[in-house]
C-alpha atoms as a PDB file:
ATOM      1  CA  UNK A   1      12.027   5.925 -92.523  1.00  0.00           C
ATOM      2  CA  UNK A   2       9.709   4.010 -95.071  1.00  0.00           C
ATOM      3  CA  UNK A   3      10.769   1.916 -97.299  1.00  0.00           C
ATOM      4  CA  UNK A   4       9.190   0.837-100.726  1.00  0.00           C
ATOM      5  CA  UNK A   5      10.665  -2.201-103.159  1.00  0.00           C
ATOM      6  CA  UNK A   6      11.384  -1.286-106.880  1.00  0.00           C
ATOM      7  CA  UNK A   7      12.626  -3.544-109.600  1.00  0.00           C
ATOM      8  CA  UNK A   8      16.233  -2.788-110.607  1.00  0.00           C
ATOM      9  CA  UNK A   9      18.401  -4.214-113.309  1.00  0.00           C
ATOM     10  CA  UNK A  10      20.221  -7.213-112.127  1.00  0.00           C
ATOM     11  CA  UNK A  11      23.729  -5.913-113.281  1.00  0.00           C
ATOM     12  CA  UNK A  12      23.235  -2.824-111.548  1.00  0.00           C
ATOM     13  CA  UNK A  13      22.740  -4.815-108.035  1.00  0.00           C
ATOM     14  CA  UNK A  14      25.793  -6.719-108.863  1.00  0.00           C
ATOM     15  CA  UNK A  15      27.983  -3.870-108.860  1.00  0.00           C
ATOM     16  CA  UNK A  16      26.548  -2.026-106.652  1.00  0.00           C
ATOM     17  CA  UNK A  17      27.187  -5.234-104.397  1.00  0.00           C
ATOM     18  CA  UNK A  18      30.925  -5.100-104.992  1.00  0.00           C
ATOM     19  CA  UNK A  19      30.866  -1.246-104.250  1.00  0.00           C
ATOM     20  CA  UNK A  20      28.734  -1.842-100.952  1.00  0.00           C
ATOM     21  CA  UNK A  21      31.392  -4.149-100.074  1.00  0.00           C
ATOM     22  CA  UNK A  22      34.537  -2.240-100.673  1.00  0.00           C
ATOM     23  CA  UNK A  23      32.933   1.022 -99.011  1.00  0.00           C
ATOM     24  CA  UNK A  24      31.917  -1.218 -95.538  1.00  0.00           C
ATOM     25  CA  UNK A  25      27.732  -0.182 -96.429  1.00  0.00           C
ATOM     26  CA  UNK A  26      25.241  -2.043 -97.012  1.00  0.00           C
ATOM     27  CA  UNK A  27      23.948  -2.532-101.153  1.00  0.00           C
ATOM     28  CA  UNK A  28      20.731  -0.343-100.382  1.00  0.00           C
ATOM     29  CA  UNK A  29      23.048   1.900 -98.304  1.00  0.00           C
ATOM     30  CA  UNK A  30      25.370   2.296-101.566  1.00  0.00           C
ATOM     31  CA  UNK A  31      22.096   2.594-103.654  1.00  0.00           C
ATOM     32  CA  UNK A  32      21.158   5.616-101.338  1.00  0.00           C
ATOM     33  CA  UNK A  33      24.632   7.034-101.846  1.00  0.00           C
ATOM     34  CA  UNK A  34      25.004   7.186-105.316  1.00  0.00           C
ATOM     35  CA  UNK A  35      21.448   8.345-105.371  1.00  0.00           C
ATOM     36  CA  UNK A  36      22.199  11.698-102.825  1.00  0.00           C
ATOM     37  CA  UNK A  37      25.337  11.779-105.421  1.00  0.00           C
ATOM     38  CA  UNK A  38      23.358  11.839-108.448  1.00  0.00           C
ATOM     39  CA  UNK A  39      20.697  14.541-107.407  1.00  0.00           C
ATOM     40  CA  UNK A  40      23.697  16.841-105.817  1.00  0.00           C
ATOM     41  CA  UNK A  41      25.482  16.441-109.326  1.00  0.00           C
ATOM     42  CA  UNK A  42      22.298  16.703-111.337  1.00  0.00           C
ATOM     43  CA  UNK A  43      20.991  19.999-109.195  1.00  0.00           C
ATOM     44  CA  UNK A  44      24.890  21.324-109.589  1.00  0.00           C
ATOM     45  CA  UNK A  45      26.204  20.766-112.922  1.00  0.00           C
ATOM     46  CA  UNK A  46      28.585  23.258-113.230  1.00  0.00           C
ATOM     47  CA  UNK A  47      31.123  21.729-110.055  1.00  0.00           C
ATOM     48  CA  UNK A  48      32.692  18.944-110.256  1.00  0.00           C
ATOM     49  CA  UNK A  49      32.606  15.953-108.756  1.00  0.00           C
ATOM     50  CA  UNK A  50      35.687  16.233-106.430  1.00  0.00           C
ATOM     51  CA  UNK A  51      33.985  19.646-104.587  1.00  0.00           C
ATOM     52  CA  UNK A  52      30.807  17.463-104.165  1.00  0.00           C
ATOM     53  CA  UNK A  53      32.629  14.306-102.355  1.00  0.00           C
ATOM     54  CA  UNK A  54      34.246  16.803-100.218  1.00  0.00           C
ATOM     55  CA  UNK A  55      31.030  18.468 -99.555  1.00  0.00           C
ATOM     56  CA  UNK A  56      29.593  15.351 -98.256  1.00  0.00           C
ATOM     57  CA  UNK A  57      32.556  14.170 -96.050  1.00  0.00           C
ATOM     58  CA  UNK A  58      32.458  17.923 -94.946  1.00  0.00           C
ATOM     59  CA  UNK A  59      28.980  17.124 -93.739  1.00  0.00           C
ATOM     60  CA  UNK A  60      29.431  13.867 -92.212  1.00  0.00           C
ATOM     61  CA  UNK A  61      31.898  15.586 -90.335  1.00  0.00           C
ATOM     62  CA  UNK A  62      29.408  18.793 -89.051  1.00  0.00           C
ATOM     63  CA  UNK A  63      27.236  15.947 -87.933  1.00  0.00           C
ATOM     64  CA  UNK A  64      29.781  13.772 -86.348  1.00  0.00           C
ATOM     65  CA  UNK A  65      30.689  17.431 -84.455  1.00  0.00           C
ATOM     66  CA  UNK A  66      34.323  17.090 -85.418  1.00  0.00           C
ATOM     67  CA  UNK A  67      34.906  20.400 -87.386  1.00  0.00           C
ATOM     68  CA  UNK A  68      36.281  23.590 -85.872  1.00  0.00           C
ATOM     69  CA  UNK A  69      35.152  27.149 -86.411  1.00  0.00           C
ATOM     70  CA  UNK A  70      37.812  29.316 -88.502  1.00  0.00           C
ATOM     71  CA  UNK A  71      38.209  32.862 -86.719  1.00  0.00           C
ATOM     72  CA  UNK A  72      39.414  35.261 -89.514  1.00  0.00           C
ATOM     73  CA  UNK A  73      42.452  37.287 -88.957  1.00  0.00           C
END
């Protein structure tokens, strides 16, 4: 993974310091995640932002291998 250094406003940092914090990641981790938030929201405006947390814990969880496979009927 590269990595590149961009100015951002100093408020912003702040907060998402405090975030970072709460959430047990990192402030460019907590960047990245409001980022991959962002884009999902901004590529799917019509759902709302409930369905997309769920559909990134829902990943986390494919790749962690800890979801089952539902059998119909």
């Amino acid at each position: 993974m590269s990595t590149t250094s961009i100015r951002l406003d100093q408020a912003l940092v702040e907060k998402t310091s405090i975030m970072a914090k709460a959430f047990s990641r990192t402030t460019p981790k907590q960047i990245e995640h409001w980022a991959k938030i962002g884009e999902m929201m901004e590529d799917n405006p019509d759902l709302p932002y409930e369905f997309v947390k769920q559909a990134i814990i829902a990943q986390a969880e494919k790749e962690a291998g800890k979801l089952e496979e539902y059998t119909f009927g």
